[in-house]
PDB file of N, CA and C in Angstrom:
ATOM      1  N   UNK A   1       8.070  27.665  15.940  1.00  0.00           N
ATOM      2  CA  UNK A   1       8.300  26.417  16.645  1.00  0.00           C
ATOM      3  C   UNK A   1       8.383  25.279  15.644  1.00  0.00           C
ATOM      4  N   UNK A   2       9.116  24.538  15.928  1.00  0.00           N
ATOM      5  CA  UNK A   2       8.985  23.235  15.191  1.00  0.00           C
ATOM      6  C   UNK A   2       7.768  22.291  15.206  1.00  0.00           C
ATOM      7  N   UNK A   3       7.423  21.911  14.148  1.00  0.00           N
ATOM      8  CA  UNK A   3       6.193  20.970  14.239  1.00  0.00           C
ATOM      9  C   UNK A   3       6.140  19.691  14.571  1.00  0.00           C
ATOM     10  N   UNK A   4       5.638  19.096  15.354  1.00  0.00           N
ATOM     11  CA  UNK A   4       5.825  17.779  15.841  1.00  0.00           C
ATOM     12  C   UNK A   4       5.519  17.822  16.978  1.00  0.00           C
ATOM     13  N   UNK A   5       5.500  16.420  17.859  1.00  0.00           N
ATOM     14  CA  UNK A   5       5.250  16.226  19.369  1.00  0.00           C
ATOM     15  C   UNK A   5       6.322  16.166  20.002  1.00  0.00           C
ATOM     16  N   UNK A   6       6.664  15.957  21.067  1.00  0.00           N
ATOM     17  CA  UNK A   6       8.339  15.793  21.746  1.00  0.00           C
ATOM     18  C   UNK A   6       8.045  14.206  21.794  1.00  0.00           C
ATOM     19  N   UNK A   7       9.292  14.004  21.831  1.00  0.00           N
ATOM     20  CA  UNK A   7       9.110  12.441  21.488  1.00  0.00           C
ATOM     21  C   UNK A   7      10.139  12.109  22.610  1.00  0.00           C
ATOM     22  N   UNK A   8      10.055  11.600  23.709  1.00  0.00           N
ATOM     23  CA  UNK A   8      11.009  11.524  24.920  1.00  0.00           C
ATOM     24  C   UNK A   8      11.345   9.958  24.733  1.00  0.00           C
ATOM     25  N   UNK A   9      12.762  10.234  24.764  1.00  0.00           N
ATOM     26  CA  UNK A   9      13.819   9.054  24.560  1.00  0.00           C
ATOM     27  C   UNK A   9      13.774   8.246  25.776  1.00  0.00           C
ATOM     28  N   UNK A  10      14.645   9.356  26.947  1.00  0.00           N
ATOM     29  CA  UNK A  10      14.994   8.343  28.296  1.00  0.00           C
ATOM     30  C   UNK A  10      14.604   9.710  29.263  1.00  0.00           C
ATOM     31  N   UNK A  11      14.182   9.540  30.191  1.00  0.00           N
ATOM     32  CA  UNK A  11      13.809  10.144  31.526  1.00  0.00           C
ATOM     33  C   UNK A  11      13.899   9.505  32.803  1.00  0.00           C
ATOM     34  N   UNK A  12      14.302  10.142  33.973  1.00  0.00           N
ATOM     35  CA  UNK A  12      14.078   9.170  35.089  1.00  0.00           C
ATOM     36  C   UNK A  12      12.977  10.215  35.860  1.00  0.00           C
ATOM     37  N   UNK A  13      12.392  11.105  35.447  1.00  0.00           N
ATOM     38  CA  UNK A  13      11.962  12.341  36.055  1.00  0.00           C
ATOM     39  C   UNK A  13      10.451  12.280  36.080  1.00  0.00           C
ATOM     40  N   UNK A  14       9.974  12.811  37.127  1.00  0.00           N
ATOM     41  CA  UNK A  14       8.635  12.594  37.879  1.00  0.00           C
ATOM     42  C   UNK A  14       7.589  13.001  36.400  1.00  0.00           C
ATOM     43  N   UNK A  15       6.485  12.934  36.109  1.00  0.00           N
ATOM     44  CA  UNK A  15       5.927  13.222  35.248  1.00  0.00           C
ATOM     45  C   UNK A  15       5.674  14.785  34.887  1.00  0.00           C
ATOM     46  N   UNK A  16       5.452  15.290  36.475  1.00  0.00           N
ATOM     47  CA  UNK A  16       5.277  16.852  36.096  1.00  0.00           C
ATOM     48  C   UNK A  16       6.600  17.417  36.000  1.00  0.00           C
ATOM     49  N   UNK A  17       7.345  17.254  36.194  1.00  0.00           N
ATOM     50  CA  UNK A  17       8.837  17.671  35.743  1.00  0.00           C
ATOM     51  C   UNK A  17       9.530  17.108  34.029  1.00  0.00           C
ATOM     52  N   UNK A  18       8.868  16.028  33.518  1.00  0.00           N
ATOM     53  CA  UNK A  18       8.957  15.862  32.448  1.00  0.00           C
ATOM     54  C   UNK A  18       7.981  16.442  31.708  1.00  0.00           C
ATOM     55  N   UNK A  19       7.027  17.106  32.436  1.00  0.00           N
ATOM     56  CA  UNK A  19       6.203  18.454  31.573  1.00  0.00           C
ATOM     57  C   UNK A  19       6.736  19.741  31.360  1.00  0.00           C
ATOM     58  N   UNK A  20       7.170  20.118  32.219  1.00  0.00           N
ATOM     59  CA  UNK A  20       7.825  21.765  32.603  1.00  0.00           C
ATOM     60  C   UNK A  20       8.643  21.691  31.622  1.00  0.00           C
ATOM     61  N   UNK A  21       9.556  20.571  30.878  1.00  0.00           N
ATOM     62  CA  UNK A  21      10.763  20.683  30.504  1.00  0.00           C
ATOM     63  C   UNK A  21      10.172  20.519  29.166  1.00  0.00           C
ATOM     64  N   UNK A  22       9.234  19.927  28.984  1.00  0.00           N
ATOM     65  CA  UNK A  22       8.549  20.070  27.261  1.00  0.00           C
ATOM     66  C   UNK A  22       7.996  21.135  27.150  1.00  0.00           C
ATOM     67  N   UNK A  23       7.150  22.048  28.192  1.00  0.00           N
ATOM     68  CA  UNK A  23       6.410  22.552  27.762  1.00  0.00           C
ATOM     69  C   UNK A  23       7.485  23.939  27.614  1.00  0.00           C
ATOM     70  N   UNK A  24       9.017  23.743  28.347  1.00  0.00           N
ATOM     71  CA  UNK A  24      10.032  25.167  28.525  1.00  0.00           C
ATOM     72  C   UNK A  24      10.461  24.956  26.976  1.00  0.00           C
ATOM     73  N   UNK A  25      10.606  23.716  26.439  1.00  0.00           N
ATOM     74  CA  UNK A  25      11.257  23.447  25.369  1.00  0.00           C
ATOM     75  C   UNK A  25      10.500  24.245  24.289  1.00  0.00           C
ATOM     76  N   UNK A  26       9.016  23.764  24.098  1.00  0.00           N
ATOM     77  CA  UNK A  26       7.932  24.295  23.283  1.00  0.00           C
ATOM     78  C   UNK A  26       8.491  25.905  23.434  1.00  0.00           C
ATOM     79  N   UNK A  27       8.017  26.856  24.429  1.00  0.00           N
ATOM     80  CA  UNK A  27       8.339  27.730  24.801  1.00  0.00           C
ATOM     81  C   UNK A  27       9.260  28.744  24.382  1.00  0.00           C
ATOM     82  N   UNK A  28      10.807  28.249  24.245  1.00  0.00           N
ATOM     83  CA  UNK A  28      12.024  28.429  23.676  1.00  0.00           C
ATOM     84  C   UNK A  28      11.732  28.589  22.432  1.00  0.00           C
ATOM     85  N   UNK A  29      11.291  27.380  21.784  1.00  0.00           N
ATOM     86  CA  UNK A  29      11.320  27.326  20.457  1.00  0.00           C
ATOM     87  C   UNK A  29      10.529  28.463  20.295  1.00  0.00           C
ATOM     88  N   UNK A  30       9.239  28.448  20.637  1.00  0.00           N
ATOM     89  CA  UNK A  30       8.394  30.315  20.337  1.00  0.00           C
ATOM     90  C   UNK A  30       9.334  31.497  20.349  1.00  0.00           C
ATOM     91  N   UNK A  31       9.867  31.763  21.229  1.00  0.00           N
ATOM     92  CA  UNK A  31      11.064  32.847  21.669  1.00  0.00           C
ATOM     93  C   UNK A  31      12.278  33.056  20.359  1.00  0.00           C
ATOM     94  N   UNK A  32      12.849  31.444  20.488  1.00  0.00           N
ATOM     95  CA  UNK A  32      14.570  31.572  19.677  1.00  0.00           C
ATOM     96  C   UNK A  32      13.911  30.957  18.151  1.00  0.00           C
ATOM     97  N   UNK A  33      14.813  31.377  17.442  1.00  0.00           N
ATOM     98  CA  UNK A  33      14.870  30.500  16.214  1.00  0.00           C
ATOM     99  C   UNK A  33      15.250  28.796  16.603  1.00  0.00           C
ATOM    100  N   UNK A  34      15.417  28.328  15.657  1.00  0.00           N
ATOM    101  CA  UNK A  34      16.063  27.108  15.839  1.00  0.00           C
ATOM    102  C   UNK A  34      17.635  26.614  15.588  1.00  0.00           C
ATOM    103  N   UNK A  35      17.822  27.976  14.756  1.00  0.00           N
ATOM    104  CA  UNK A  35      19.806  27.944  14.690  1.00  0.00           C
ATOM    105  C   UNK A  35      20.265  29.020  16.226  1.00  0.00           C
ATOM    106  N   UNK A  36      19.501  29.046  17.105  1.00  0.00           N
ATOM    107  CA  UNK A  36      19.935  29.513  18.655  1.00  0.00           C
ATOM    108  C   UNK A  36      19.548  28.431  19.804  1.00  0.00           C
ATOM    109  N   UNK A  37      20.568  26.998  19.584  1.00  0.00           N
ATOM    110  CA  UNK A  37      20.711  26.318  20.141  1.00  0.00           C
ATOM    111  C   UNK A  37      20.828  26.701  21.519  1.00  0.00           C
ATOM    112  N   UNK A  38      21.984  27.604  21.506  1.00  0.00           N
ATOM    113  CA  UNK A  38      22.972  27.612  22.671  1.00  0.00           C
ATOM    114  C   UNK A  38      21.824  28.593  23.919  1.00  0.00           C
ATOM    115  N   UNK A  39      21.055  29.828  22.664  1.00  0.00           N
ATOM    116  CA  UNK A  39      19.839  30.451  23.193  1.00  0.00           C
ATOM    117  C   UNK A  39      18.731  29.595  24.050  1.00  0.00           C
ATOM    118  N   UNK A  40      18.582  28.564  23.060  1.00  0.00           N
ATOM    119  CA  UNK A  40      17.469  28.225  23.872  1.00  0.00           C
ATOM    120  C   UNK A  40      17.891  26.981  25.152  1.00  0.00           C
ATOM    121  N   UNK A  41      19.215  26.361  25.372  1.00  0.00           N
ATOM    122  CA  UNK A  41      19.473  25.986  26.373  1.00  0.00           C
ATOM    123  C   UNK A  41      19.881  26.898  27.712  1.00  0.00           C
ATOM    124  N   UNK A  42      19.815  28.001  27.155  1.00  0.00           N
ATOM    125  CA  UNK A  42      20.105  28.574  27.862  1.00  0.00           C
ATOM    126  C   UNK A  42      18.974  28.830  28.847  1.00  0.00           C
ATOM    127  N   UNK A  43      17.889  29.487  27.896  1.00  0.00           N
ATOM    128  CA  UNK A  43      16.224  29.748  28.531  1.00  0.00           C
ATOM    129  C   UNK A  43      16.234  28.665  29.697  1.00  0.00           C
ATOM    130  N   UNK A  44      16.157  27.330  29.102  1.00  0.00           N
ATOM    131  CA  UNK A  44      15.132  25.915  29.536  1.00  0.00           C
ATOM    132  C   UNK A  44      16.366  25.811  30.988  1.00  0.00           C
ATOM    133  N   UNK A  45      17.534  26.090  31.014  1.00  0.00           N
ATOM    134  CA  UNK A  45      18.491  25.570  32.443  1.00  0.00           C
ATOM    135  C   UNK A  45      18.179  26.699  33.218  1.00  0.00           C
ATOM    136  N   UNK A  46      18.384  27.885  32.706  1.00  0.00           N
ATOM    137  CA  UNK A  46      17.919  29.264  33.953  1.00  0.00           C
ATOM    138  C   UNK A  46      16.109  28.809  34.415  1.00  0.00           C
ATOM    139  N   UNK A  47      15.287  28.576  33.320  1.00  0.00           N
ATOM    140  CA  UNK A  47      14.119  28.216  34.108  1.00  0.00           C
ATOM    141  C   UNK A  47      14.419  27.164  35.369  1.00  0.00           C
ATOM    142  N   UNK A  48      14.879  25.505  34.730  1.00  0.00           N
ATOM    143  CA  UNK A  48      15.099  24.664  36.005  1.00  0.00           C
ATOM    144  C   UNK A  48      15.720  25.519  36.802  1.00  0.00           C
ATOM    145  N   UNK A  49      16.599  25.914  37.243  1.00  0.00           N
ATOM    146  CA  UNK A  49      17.699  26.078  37.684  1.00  0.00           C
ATOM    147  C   UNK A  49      16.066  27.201  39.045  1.00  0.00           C
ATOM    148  N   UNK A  50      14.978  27.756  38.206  1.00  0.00           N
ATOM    149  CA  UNK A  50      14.619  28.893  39.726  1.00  0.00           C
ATOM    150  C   UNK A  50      13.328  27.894  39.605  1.00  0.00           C
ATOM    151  N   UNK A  51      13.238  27.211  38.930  1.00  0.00           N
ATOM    152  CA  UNK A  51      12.150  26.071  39.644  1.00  0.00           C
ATOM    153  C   UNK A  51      12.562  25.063  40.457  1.00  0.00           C
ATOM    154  N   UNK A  52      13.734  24.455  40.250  1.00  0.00           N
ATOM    155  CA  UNK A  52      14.061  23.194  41.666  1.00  0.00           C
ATOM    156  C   UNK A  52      15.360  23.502  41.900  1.00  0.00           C
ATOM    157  N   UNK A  53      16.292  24.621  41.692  1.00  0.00           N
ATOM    158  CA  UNK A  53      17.473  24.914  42.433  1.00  0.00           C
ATOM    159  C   UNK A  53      18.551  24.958  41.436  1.00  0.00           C
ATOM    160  N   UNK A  54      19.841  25.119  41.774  1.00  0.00           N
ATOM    161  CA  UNK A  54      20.606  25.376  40.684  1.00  0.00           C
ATOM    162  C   UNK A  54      21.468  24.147  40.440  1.00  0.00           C
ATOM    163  N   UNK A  55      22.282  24.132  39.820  1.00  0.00           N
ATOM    164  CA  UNK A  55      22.839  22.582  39.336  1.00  0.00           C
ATOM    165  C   UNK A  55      22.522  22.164  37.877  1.00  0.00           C
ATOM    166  N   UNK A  56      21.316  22.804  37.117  1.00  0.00           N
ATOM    167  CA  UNK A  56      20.808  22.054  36.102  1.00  0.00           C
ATOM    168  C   UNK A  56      21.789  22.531  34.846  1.00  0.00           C
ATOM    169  N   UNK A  57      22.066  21.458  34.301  1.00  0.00           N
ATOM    170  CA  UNK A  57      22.175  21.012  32.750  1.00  0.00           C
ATOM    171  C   UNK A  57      21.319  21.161  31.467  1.00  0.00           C
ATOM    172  N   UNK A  58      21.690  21.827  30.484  1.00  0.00           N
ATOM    173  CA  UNK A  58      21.098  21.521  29.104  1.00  0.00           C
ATOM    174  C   UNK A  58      21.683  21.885  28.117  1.00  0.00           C
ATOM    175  N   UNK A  59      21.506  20.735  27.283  1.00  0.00           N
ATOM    176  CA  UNK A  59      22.212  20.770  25.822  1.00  0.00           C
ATOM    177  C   UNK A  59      21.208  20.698  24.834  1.00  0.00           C
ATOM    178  N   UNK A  60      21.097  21.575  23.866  1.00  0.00           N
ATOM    179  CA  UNK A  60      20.000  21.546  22.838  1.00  0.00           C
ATOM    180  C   UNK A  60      21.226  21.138  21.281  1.00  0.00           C
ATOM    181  N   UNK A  61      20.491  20.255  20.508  1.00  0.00           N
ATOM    182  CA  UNK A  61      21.290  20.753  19.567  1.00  0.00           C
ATOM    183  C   UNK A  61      20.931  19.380  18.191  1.00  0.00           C
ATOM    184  N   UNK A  62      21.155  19.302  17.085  1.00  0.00           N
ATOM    185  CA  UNK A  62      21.045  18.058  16.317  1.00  0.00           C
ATOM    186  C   UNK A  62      21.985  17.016  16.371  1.00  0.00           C
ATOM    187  N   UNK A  63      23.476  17.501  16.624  1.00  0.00           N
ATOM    188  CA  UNK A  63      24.409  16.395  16.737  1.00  0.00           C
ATOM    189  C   UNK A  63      25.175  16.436  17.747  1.00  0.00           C
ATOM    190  N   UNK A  64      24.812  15.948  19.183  1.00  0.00           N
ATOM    191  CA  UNK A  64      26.015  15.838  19.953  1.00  0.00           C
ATOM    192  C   UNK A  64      25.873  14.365  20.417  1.00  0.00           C
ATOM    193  N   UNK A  65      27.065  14.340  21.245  1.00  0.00           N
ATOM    194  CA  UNK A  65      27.278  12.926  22.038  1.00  0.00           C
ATOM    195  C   UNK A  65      26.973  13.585  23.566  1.00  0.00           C
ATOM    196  N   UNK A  66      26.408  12.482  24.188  1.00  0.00           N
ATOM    197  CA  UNK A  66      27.120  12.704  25.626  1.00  0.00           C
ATOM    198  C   UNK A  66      27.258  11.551  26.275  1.00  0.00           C
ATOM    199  N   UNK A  67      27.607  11.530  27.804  1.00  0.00           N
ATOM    200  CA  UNK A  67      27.861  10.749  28.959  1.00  0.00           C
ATOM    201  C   UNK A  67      27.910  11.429  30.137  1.00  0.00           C
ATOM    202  N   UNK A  68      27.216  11.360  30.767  1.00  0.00           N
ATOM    203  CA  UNK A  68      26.572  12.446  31.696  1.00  0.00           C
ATOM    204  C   UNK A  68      26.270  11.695  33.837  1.00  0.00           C
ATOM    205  N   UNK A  69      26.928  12.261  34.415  1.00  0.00           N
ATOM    206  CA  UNK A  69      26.426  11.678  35.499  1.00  0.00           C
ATOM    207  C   UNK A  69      25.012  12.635  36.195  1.00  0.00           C
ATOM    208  N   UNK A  70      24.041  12.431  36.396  1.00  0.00           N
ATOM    209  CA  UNK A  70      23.073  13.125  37.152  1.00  0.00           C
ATOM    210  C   UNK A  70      22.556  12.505  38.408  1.00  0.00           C
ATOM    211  N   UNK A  71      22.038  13.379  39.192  1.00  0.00           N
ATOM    212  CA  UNK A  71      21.326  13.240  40.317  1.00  0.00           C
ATOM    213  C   UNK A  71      19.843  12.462  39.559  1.00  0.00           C
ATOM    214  N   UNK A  72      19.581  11.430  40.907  1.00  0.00           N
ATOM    215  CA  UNK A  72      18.544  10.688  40.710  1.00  0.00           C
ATOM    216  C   UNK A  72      17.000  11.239  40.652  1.00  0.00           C
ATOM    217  N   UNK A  73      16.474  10.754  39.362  1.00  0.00           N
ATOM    218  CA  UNK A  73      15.117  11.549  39.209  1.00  0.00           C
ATOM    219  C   UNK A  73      15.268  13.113  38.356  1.00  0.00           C
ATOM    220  N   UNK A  74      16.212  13.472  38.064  1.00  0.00           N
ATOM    221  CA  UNK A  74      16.416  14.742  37.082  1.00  0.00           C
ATOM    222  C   UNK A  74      17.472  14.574  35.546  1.00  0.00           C
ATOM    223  N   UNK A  75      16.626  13.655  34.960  1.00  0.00           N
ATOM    224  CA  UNK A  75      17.397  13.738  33.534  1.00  0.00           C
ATOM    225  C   UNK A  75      16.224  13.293  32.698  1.00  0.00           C
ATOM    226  N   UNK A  76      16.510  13.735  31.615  1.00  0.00           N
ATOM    227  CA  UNK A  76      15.191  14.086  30.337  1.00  0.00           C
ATOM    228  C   UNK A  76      16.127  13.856  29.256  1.00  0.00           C
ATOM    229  N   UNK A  77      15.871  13.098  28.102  1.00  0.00           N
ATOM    230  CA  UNK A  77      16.377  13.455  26.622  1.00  0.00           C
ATOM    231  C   UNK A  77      14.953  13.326  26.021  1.00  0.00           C
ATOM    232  N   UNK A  78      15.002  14.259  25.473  1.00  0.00           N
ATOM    233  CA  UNK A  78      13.729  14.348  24.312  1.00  0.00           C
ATOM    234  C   UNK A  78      13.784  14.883  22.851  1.00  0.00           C
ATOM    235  N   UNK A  79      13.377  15.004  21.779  1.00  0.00           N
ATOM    236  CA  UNK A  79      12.910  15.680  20.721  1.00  0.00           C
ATOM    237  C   UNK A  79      11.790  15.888  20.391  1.00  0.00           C
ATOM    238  N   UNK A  80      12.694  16.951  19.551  1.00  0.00           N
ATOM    239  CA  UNK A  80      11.295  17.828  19.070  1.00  0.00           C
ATOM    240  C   UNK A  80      11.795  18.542  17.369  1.00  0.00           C
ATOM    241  N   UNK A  81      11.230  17.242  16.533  1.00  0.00           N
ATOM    242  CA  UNK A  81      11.544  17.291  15.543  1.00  0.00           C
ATOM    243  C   UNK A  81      12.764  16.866  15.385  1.00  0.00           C
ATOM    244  N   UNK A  82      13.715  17.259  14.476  1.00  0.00           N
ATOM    245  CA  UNK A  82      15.207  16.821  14.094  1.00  0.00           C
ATOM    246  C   UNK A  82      16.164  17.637  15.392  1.00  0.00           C
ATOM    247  N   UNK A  83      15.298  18.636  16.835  1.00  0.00           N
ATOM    248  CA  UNK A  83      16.347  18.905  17.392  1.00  0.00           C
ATOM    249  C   UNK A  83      16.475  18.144  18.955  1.00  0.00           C
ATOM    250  N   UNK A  84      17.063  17.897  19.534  1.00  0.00           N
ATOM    251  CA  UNK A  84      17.472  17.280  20.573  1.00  0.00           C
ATOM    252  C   UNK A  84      17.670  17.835  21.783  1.00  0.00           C
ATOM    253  N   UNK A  85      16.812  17.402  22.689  1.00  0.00           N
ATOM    254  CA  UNK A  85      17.090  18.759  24.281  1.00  0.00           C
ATOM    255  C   UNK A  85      17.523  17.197  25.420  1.00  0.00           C
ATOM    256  N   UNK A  86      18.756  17.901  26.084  1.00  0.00           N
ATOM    257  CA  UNK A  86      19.269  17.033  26.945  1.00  0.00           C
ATOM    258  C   UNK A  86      19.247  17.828  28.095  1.00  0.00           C
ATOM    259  N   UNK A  87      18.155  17.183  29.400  1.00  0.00           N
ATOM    260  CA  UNK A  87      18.093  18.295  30.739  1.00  0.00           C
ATOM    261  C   UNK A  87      18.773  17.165  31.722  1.00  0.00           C
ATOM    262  N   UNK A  88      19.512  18.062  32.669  1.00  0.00           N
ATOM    263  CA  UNK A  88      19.782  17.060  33.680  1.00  0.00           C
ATOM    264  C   UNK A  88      20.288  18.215  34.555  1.00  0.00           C
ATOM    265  N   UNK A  89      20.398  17.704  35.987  1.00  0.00           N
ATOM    266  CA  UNK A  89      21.083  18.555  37.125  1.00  0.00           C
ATOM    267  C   UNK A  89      22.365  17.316  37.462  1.00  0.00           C
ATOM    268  N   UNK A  90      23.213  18.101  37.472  1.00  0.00           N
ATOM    269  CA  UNK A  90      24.831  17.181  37.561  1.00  0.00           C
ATOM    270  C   UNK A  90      24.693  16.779  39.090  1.00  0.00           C
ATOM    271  N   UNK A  91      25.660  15.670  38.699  1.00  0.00           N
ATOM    272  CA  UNK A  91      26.011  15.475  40.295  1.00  0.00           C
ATOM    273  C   UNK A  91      27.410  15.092  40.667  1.00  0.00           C
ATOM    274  N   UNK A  92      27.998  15.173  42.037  1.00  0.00           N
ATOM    275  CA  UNK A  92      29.615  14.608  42.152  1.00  0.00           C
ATOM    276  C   UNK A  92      29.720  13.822  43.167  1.00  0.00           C
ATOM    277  N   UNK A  93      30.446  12.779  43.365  1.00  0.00           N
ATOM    278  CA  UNK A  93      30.559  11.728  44.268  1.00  0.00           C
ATOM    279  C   UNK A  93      31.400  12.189  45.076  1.00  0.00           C
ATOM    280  N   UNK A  94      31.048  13.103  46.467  1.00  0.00           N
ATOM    281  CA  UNK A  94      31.074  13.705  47.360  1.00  0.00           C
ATOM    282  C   UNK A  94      32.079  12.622  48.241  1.00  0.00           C
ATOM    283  N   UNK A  95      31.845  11.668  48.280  1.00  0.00           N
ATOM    284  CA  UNK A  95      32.826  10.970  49.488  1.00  0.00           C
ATOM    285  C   UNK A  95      34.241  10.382  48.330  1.00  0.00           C
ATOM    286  N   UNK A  96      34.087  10.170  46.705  1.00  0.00           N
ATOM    287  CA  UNK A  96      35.325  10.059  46.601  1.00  0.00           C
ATOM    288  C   UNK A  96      36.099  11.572  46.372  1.00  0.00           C
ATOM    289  N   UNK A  97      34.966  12.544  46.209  1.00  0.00           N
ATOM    290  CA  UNK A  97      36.032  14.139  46.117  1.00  0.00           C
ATOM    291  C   UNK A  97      36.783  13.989  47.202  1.00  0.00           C
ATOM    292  N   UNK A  98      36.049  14.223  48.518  1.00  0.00           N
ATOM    293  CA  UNK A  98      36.643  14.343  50.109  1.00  0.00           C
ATOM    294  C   UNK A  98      37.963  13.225  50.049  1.00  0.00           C
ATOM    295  N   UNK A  99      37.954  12.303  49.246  1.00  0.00           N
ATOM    296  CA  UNK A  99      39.349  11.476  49.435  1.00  0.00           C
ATOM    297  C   UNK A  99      40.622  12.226  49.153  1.00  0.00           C
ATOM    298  N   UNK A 100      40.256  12.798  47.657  1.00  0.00           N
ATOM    299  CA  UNK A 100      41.102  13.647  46.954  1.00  0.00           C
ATOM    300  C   UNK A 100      41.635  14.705  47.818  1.00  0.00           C
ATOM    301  N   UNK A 101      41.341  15.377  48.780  1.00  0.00           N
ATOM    302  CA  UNK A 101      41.673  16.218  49.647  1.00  0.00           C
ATOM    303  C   UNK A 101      42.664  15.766  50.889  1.00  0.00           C
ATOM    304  N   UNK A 102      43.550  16.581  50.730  1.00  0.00           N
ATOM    305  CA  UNK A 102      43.932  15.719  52.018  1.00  0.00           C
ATOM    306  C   UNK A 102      44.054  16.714  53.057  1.00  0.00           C
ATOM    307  N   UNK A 103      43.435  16.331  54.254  1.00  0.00           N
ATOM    308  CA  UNK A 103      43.705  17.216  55.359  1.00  0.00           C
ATOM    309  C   UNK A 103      44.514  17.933  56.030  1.00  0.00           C
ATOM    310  N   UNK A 104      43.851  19.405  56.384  1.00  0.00           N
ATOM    311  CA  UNK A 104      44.982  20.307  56.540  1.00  0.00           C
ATOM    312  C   UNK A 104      46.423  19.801  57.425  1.00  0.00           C
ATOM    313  N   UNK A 105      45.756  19.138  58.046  1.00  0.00           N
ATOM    314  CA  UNK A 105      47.043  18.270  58.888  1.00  0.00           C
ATOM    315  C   UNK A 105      47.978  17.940  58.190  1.00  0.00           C
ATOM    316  N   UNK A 106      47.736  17.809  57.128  1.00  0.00           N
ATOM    317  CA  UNK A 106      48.489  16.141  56.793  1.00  0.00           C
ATOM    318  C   UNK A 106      49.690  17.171  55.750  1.00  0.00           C
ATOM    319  N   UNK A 107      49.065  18.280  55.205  1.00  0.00           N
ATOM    320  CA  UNK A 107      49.749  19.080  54.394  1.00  0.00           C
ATOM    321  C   UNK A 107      50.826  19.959  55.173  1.00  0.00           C
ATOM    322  N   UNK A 108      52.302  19.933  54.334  1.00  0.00           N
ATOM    323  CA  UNK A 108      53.535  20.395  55.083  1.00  0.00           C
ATOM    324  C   UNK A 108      53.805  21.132  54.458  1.00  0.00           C
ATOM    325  N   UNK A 109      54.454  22.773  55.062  1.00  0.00           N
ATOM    326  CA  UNK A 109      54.837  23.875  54.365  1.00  0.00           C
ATOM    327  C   UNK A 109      55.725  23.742  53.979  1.00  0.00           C
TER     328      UNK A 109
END
């Protein structure tokens, strides 16, 4: 595991849910090396994913970007050491998708 504390950037997430996700992170790191990024996001989203449902997001890694839309109350950026864990459960704006659609009516063979 890497040495250090998690050092949490931005969260909107309840406190015990910003535990689960340090303590899955800690966890991972026991399990994967630390050049099995992709490994250990993998672990920490299948855990969320059978603790509060499926939908969840994670990016582990030292250099990425993001821009991310999530559901309210489920997003975490933290570190742990020089590596970077980004959790979130996505979300989609349901009434402008339904615009995009146009009803079977309306569509001509």
């Amino acid at each position: 595991m890497l040495e250090g504390k998690a050092v949490v950037n931005e969260t909107d997430m309840l406190q015990t849910m910003q535990q689960d996700a340090l303590d899955l992170a800690a966890k991972a790191l026991d399990i994967f090396d630390i050049t099995e990024p992709t490994e250990i996001a993998q672990f920490i989203k299948k855990e969320f994913d059978e603790s509060y449902g499926t939908g969840w997001q994670c990016i582990v890694g030292t250099d990425f970007g993001s821009f991310v839309t999530h559901s309210q109350g489920c997003f975490i950026h933290f570190l742990i050491g020089s590596l970077a864990f980004l959790v979130f459960r996505g979300t989609a704006n349901l009434a402008a998708e339904a615009n995009r659609i146009p009803p079977l009516e309306a569509v001509k063979a």
